[in-house]
C-alpha atoms as a PDB file:
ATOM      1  CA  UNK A   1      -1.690  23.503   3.419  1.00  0.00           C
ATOM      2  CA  UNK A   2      -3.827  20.192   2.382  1.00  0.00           C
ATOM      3  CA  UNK A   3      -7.386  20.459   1.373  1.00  0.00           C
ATOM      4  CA  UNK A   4      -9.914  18.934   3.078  1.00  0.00           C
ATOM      5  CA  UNK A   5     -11.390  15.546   2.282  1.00  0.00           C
ATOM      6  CA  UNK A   6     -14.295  15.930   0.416  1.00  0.00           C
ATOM      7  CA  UNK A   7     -17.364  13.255   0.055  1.00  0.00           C
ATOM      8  CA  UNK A   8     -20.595  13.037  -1.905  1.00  0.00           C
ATOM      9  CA  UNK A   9     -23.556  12.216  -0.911  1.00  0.00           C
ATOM     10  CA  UNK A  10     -27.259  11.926  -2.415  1.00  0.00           C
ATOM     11  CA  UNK A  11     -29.200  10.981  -0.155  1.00  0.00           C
ATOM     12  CA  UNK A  12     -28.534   6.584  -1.089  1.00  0.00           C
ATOM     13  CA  UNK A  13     -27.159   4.540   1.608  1.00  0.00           C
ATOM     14  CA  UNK A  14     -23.954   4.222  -0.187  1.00  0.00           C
ATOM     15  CA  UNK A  15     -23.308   7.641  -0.580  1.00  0.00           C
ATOM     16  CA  UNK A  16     -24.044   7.517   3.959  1.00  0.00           C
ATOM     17  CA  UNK A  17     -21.619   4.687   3.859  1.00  0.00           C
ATOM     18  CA  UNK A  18     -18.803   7.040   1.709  1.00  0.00           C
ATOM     19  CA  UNK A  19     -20.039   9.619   4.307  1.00  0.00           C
ATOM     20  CA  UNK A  20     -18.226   7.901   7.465  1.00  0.00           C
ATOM     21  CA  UNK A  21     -15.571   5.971   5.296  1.00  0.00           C
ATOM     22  CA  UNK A  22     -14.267  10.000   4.278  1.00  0.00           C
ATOM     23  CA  UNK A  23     -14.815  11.188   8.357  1.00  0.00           C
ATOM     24  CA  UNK A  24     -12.328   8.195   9.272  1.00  0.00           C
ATOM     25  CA  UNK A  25     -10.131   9.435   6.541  1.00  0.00           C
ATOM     26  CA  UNK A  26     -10.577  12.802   7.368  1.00  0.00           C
ATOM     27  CA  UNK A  27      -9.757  11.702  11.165  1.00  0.00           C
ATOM     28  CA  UNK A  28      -6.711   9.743  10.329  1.00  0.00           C
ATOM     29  CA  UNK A  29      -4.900  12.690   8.166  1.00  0.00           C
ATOM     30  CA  UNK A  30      -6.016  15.219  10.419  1.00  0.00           C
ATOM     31  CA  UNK A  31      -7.984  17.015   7.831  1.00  0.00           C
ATOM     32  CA  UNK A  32     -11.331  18.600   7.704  1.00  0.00           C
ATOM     33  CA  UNK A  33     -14.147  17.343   5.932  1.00  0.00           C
ATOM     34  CA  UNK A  34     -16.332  18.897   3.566  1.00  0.00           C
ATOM     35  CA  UNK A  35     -19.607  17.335   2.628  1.00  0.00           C
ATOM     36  CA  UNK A  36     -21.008  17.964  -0.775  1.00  0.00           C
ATOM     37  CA  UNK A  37     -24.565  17.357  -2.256  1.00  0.00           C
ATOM     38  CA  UNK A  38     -24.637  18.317  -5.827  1.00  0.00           C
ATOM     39  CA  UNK A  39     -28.370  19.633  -5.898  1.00  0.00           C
ATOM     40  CA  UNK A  40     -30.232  18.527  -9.368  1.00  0.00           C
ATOM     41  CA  UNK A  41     -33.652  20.319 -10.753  1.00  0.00           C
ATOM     42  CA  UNK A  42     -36.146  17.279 -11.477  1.00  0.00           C
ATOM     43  CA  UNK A  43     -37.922  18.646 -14.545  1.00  0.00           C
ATOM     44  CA  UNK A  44     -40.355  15.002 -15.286  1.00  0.00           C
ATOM     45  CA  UNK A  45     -40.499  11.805 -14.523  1.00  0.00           C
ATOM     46  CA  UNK A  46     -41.919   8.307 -15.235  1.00  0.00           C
ATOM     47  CA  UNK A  47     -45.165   7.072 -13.619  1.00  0.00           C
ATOM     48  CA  UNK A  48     -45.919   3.298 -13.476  1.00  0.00           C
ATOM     49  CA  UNK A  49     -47.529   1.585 -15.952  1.00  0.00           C
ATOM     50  CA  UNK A  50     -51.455   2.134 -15.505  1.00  0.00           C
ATOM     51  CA  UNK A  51     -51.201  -1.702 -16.681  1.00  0.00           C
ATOM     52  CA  UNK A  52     -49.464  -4.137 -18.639  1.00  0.00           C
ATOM     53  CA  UNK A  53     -48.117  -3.009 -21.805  1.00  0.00           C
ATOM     54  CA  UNK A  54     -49.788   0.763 -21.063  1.00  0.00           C
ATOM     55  CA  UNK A  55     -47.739   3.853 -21.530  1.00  0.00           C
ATOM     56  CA  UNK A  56     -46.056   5.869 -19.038  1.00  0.00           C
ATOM     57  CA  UNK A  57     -46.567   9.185 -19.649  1.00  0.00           C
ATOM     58  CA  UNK A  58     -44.395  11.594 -18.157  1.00  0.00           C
ATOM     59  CA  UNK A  59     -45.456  13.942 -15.209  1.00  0.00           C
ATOM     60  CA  UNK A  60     -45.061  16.505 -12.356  1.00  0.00           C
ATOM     61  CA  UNK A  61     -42.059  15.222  -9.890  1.00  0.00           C
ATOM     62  CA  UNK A  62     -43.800  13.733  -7.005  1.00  0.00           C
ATOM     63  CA  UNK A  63     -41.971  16.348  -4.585  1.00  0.00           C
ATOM     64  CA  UNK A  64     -41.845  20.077  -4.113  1.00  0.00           C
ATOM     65  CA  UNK A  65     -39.928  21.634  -6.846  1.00  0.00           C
ATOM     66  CA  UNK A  66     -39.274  24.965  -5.426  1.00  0.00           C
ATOM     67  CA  UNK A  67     -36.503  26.059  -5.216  1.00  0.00           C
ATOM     68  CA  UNK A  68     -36.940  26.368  -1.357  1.00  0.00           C
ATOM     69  CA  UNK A  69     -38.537  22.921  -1.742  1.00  0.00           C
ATOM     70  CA  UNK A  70     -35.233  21.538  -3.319  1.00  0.00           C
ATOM     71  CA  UNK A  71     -32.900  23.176  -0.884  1.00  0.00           C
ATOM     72  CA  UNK A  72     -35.078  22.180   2.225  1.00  0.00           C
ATOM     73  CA  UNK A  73     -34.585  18.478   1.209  1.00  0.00           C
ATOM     74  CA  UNK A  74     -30.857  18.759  -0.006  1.00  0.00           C
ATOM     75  CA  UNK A  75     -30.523  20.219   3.942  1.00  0.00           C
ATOM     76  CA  UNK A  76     -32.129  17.928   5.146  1.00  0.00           C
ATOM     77  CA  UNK A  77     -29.613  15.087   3.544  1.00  0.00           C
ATOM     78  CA  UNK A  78     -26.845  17.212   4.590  1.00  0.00           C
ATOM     79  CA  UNK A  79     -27.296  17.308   7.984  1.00  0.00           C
ATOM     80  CA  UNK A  80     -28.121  13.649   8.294  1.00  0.00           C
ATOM     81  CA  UNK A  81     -24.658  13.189   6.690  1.00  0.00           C
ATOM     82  CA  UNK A  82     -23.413  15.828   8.990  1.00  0.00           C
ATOM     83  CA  UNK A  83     -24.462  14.150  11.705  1.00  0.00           C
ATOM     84  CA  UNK A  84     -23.186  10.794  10.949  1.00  0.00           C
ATOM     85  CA  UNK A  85     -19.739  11.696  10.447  1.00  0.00           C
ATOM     86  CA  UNK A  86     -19.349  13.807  13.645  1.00  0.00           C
ATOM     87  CA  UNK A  87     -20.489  10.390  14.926  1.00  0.00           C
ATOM     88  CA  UNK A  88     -17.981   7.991  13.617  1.00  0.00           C
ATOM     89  CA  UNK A  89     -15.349  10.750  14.025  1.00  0.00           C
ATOM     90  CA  UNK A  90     -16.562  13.401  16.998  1.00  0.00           C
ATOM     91  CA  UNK A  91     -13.119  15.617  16.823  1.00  0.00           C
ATOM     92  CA  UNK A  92     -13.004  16.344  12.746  1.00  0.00           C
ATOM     93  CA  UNK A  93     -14.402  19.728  12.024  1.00  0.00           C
ATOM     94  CA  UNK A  94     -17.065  19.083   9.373  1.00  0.00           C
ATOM     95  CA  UNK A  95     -18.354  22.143   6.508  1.00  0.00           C
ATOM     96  CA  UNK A  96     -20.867  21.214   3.960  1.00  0.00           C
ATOM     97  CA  UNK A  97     -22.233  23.106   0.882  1.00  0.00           C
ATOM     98  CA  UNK A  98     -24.972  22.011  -1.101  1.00  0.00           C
ATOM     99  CA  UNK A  99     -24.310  22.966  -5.195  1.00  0.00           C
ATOM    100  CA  UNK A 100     -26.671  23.560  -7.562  1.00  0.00           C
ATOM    101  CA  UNK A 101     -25.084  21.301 -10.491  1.00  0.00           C
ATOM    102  CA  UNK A 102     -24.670  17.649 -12.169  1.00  0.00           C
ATOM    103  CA  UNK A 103     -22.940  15.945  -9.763  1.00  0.00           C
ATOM    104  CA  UNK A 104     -20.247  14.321 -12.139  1.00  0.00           C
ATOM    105  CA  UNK A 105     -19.449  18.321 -12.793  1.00  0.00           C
ATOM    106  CA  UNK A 106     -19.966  19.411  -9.043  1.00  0.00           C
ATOM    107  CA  UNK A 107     -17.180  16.666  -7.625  1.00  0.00           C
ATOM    108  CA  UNK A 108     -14.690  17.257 -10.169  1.00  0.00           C
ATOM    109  CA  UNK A 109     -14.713  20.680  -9.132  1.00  0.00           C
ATOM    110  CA  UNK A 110     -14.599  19.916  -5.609  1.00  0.00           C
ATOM    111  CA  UNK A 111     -11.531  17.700  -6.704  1.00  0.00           C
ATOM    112  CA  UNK A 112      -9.043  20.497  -7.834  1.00  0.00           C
ATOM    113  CA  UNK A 113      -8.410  21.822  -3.962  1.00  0.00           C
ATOM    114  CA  UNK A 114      -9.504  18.554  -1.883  1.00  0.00           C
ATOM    115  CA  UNK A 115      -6.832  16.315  -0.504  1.00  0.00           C
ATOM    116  CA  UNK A 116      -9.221  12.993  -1.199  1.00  0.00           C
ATOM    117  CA  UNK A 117     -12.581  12.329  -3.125  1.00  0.00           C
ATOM    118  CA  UNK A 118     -14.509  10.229  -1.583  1.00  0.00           C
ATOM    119  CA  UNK A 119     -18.025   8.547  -2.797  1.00  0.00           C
ATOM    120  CA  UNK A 120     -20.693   5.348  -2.716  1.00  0.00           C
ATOM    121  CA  UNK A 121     -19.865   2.876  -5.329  1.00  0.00           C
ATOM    122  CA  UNK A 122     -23.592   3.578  -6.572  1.00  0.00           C
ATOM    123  CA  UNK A 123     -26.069   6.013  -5.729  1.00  0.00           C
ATOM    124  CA  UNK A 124     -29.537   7.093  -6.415  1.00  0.00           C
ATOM    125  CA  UNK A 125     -30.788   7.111  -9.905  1.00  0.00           C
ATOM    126  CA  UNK A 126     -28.406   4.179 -11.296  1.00  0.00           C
ATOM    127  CA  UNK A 127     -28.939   2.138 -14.198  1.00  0.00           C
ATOM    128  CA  UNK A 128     -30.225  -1.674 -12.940  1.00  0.00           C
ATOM    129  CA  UNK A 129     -27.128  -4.196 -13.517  1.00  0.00           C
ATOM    130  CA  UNK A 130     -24.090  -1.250 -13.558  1.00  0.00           C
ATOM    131  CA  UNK A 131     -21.498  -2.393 -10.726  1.00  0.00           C
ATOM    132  CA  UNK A 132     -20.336   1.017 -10.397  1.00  0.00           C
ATOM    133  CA  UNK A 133     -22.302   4.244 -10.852  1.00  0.00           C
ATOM    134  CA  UNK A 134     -21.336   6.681 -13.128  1.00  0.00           C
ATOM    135  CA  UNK A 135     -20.285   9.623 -10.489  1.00  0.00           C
ATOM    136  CA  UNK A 136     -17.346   7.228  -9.242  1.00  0.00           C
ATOM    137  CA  UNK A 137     -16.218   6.469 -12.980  1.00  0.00           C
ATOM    138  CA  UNK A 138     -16.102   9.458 -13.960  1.00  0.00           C
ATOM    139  CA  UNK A 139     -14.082  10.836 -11.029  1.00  0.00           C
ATOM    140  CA  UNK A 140     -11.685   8.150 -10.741  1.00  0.00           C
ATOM    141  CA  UNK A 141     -11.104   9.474 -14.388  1.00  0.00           C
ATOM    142  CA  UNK A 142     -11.381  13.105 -14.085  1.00  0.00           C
ATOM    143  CA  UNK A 143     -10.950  14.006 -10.546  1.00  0.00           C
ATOM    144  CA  UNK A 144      -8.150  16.111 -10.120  1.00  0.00           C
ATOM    145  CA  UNK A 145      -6.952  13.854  -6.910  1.00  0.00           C
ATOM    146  CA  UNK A 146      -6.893  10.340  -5.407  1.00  0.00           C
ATOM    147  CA  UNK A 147     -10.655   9.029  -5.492  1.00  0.00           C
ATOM    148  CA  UNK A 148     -12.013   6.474  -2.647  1.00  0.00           C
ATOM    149  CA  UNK A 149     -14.516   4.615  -3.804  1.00  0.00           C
ATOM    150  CA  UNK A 150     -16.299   2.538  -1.129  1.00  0.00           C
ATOM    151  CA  UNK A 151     -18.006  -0.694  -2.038  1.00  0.00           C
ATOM    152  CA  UNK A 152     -18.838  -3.511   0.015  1.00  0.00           C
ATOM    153  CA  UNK A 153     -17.880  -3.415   3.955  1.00  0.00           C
ATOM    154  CA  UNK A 154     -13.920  -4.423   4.730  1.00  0.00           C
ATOM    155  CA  UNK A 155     -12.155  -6.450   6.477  1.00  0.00           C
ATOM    156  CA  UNK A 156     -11.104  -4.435   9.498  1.00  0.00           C
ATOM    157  CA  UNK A 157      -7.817  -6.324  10.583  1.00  0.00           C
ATOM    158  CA  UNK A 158      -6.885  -7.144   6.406  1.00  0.00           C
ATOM    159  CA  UNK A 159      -3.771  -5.763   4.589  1.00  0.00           C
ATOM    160  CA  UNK A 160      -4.412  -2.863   2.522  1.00  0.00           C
ATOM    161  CA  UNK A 161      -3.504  -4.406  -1.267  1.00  0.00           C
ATOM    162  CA  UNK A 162      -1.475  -2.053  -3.583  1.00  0.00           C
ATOM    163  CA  UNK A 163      -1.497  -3.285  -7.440  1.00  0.00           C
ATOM    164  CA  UNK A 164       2.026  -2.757  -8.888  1.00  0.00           C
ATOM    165  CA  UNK A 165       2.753  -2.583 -12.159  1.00  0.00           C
ATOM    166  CA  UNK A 166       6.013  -1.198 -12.383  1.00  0.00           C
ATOM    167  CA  UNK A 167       5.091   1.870 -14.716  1.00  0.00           C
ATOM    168  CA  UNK A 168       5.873   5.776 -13.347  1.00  0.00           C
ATOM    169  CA  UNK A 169       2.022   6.299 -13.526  1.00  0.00           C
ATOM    170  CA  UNK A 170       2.333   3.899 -10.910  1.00  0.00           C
ATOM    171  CA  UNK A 171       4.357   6.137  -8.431  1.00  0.00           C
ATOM    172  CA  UNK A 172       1.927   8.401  -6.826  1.00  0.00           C
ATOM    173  CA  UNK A 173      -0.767   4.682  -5.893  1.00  0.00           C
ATOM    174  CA  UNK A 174       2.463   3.296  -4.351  1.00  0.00           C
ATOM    175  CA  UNK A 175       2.967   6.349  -2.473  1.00  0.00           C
ATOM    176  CA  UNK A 176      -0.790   6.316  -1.030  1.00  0.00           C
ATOM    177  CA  UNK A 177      -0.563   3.323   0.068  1.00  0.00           C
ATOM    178  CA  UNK A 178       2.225   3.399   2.566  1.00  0.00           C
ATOM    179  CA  UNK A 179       0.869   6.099   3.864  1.00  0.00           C
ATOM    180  CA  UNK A 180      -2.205   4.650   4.623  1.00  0.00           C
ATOM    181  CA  UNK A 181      -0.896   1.393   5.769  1.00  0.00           C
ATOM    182  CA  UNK A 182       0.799   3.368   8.313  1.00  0.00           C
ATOM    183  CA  UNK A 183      -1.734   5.699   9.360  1.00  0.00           C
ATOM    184  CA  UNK A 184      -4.063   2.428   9.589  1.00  0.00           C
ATOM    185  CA  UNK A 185      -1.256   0.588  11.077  1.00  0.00           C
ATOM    186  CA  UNK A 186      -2.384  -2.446   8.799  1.00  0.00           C
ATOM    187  CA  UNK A 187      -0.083  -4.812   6.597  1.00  0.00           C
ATOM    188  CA  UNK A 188       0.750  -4.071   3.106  1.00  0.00           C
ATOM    189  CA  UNK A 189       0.511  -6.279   0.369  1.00  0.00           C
ATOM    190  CA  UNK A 190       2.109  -5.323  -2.687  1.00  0.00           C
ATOM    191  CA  UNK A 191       0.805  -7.477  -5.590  1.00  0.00           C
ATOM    192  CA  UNK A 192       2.395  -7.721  -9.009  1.00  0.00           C
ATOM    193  CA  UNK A 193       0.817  -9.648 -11.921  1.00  0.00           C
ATOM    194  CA  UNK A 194       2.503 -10.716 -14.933  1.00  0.00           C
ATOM    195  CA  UNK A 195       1.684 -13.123 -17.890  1.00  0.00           C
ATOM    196  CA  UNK A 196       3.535 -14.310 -20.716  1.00  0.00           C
ATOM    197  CA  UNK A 197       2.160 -11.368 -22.693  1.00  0.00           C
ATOM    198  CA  UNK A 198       3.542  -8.333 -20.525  1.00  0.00           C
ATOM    199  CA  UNK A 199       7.013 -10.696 -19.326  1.00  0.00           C
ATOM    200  CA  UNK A 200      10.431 -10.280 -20.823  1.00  0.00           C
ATOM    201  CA  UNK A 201      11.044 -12.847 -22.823  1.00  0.00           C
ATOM    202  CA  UNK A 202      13.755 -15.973 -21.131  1.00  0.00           C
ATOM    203  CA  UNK A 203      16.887 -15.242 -20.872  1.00  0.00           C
ATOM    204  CA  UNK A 204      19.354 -16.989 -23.264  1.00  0.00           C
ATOM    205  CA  UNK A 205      21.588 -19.972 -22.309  1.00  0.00           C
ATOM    206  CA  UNK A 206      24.529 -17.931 -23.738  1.00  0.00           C
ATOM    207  CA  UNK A 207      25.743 -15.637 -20.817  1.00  0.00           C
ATOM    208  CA  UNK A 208      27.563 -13.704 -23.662  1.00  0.00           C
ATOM    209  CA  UNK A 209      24.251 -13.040 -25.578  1.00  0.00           C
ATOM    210  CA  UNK A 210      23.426  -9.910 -25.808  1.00  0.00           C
ATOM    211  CA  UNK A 211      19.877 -10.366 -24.209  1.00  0.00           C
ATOM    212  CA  UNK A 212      21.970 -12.187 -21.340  1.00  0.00           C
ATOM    213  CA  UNK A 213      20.043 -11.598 -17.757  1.00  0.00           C
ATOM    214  CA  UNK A 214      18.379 -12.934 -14.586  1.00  0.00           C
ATOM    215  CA  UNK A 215      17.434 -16.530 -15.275  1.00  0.00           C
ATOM    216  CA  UNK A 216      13.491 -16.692 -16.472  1.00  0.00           C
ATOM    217  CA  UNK A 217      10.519 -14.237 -16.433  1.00  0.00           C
ATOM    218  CA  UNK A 218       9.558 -14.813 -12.556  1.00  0.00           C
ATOM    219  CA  UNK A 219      13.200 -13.392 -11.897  1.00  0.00           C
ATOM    220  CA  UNK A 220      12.515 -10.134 -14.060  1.00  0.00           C
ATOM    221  CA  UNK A 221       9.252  -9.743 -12.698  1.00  0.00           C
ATOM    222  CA  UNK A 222      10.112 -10.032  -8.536  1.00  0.00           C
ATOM    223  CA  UNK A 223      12.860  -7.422  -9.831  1.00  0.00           C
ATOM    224  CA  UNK A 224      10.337  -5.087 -11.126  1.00  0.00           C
ATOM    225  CA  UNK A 225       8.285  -5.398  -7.972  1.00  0.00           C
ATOM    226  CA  UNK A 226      11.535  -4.823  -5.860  1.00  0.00           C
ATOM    227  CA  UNK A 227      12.576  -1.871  -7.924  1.00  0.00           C
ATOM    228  CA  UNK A 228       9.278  -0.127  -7.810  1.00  0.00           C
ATOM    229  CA  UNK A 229       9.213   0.038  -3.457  1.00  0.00           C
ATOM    230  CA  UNK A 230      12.527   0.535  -3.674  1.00  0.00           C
ATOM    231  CA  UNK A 231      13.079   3.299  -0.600  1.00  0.00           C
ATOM    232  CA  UNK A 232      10.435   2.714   1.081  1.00  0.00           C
ATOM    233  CA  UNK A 233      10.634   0.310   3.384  1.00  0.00           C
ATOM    234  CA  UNK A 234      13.204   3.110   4.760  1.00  0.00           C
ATOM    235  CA  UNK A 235      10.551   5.627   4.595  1.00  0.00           C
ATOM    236  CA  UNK A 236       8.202   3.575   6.290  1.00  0.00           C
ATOM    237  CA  UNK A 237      10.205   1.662   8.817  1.00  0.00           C
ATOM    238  CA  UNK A 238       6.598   0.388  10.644  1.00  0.00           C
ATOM    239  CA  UNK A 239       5.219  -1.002   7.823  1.00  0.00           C
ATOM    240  CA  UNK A 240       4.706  -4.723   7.251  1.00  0.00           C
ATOM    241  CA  UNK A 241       5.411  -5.334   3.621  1.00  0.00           C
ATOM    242  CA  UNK A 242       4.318  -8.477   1.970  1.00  0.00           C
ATOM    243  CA  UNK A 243       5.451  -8.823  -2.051  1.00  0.00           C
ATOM    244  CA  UNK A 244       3.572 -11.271  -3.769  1.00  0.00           C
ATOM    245  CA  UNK A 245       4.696 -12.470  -7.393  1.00  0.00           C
ATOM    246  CA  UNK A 246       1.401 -14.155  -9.183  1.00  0.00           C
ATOM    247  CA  UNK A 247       1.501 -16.291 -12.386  1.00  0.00           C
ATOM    248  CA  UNK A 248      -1.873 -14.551 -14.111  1.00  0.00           C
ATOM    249  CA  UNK A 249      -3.998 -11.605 -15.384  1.00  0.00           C
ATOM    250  CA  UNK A 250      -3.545  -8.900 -12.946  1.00  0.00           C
ATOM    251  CA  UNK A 251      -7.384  -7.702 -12.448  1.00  0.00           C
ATOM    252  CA  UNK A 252      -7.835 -11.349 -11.532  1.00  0.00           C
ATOM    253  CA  UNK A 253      -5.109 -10.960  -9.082  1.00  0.00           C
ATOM    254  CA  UNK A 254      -6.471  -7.777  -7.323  1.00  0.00           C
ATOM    255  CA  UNK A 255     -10.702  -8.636  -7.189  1.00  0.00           C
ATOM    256  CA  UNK A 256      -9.100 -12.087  -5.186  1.00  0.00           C
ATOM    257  CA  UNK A 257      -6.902 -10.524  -2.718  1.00  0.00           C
ATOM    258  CA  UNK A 258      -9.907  -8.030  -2.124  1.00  0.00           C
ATOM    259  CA  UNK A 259     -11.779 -10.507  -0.373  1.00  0.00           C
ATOM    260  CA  UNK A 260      -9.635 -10.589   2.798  1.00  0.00           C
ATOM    261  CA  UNK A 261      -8.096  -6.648   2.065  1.00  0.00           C
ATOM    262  CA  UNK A 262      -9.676  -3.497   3.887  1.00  0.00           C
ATOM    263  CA  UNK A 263      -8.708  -1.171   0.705  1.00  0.00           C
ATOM    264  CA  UNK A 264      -7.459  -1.521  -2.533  1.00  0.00           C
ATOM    265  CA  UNK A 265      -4.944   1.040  -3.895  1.00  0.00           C
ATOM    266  CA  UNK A 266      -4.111   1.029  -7.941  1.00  0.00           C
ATOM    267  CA  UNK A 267      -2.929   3.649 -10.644  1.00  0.00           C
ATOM    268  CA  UNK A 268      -5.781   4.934 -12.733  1.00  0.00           C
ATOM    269  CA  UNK A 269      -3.414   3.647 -15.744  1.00  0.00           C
ATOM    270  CA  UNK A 270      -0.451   1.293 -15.901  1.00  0.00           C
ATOM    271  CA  UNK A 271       1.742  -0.177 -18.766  1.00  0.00           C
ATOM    272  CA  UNK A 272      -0.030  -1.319 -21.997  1.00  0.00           C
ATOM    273  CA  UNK A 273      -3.127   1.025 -21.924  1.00  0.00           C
ATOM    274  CA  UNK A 274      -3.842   2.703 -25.134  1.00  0.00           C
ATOM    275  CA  UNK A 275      -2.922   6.156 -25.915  1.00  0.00           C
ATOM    276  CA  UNK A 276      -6.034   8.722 -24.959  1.00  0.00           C
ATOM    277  CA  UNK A 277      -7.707   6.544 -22.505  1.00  0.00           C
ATOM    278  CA  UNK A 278      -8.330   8.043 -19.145  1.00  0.00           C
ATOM    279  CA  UNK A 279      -8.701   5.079 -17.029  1.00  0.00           C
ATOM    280  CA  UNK A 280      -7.201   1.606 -17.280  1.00  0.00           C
ATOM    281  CA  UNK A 281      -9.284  -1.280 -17.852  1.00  0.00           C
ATOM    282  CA  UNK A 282      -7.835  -3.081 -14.561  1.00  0.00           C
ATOM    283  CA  UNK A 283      -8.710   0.154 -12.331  1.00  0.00           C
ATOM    284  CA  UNK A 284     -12.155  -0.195 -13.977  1.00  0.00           C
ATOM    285  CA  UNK A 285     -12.332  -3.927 -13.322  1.00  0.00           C
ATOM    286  CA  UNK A 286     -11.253  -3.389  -9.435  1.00  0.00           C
ATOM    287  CA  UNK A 287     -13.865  -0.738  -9.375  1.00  0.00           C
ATOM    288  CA  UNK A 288     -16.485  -2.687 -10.329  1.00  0.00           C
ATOM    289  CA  UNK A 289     -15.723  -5.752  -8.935  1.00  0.00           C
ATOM    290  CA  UNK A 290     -13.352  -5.478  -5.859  1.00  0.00           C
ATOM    291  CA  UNK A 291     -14.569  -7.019  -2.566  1.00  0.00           C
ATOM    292  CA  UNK A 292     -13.779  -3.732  -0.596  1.00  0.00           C
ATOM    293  CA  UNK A 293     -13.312   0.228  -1.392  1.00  0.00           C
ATOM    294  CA  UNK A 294     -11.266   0.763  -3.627  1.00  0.00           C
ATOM    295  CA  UNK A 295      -8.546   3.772  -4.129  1.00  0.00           C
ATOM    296  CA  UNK A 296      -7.872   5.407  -7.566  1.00  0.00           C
ATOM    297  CA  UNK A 297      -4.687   7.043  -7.812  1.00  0.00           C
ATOM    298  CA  UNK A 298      -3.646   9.596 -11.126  1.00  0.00           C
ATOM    299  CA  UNK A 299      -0.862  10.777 -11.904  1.00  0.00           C
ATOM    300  CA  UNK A 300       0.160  14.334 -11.527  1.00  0.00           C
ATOM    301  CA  UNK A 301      -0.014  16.307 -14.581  1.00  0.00           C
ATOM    302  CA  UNK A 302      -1.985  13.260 -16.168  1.00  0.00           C
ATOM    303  CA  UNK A 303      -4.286  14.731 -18.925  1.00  0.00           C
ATOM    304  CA  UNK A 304      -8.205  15.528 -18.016  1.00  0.00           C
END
């Protein structure tokens, strides 16, 4: 059986927004939904400067620090998330749980048996200037499944954008998004971005060469694309495919066709990353820049 879909929330409004972008989810797979706050003991904190160039001492949280204190106002975000899912999606059957824990520790956990993590692009208690909090980061890293981040509100009637590199890793984010273009009954737009650093090399004029081949980088590169959806147009008969071949650096390629998209679906790492590092630097681009939520795909058995 699937797990449920899981979301985070902290009381921010993006972590309200993730809230009914994971019901909809939940509704379309026909999954439950589990709602998760990840409840943190404040021990001090700041207080304003008395004045310019004063000190800011540090003090008592400005909030009941019970423990029945902290878990009256964790419920208390709970069932306002609660309550706005079973809005957006009345027939899901919503659980939540609030966890004492870090949250970057809490989700990750919650990862290993959900179907889909989802979570605001930034929460409370973010660093001024960071595009993307840390919680989302580290998931799309760590978690144990696919991670929805949700950014900035999506086009509603746009294709859902799938980055293609051509890489196995790649497999499992080409997978996703079929699935969801179908459930979502949306177009699909499968983008591949190539350069003269990651193309073969031309083919030479002598057929009998031994590097002999399709005529020019483009024609290597719309093969790779073809190759990698290879069998599933058959698997997803319904499913409006678009293949688009772009001249240029591929996190470039992916924050533009965000604008008009309604999700966008890449690998957590692709071809050319360096050996030991967890998350690509054009998933972390997408996620901090994309124009709509983004989904972070790993591969399974990829190392934590």
């Amino acid at each position: 059986m699937s797990g449920p879909v899981v979301v985070g929330v902290d009381g921010s409004e993006s972590s309200f927004a993730a809230v009914e972008a994971a019901a909809r989810e939940a509704r379309a797979r026909g999954l439950g939904l589990r709602v998760v706050h990840a409840l943190v003991w404040p021990v001090t904190y700041v207080l304003p400067r008395p004045s310019p160039g004063g000190t800011s001492p540090l003090g008592p949280p400005p909030m009941d620090t019970s423990e029945a204190g902290l878990r009256k106002m964790a419920g208390g975000l709970v069932t306002e998330a609660v309550g706005r899912a079973r809005a957006v999606a009345p027939g899901v059957q919503v659980s939540h749980a609030v966890v004492p824990g870090e949250p970057l520790t809490v989700l990750e956990a919650e990862s290993r048996a959900a179907e889909l993590v989802v979570v605001g692009s930034r929460g409370l208690g973010g660093f001024v200037g960071l595009l993307a909090g840390s919680t989302a980061v580290h998931l799309v890293a760590h978690g144990r499944c696919p991670v929805l981040v949700v950014r900035e509100q999506p086009r509603a009637d746009g294709p859902v954008v799938l980055g293609v590199d051509g890489s196995a890793a790649g497999g499992p984010a080409v997978d996703l998004a079929f699935a969801t273009a179908e459930r979502r009954k949306a177009p699909l737009v499968a983008l591949h971005a190539w350069t003269t650093w990651n193309a073969p090399l031309p083919a030479p004029q002598d057929a009998s060469a031994p590097y002999a081949g399709p005529p020019g980088a483009l024609a290597e590169e719309e093969t790779l694309l073809s190759e990698a959806l290879a069998g599933y147009r058959a698997r997803y008969p319904d499913v409006v495919v678009e293949r688009r071949v772009v001249h240029g650096r591929t996190r470039e390629a992916l924050i533009g066709a965000s604008r008009s998209a309604q999700l966008v679906v890449v690998g957590a790492r692709g071809r050319g990353g360096f050996a030991g590092l967890l998350l690509g630097s054009v998933s972390q681009a997408v996620l901090h820049h994309a124009h709509c939520p983004v989904a972070v795909v790993r591969a399974p058995g990829a190392r934590h």
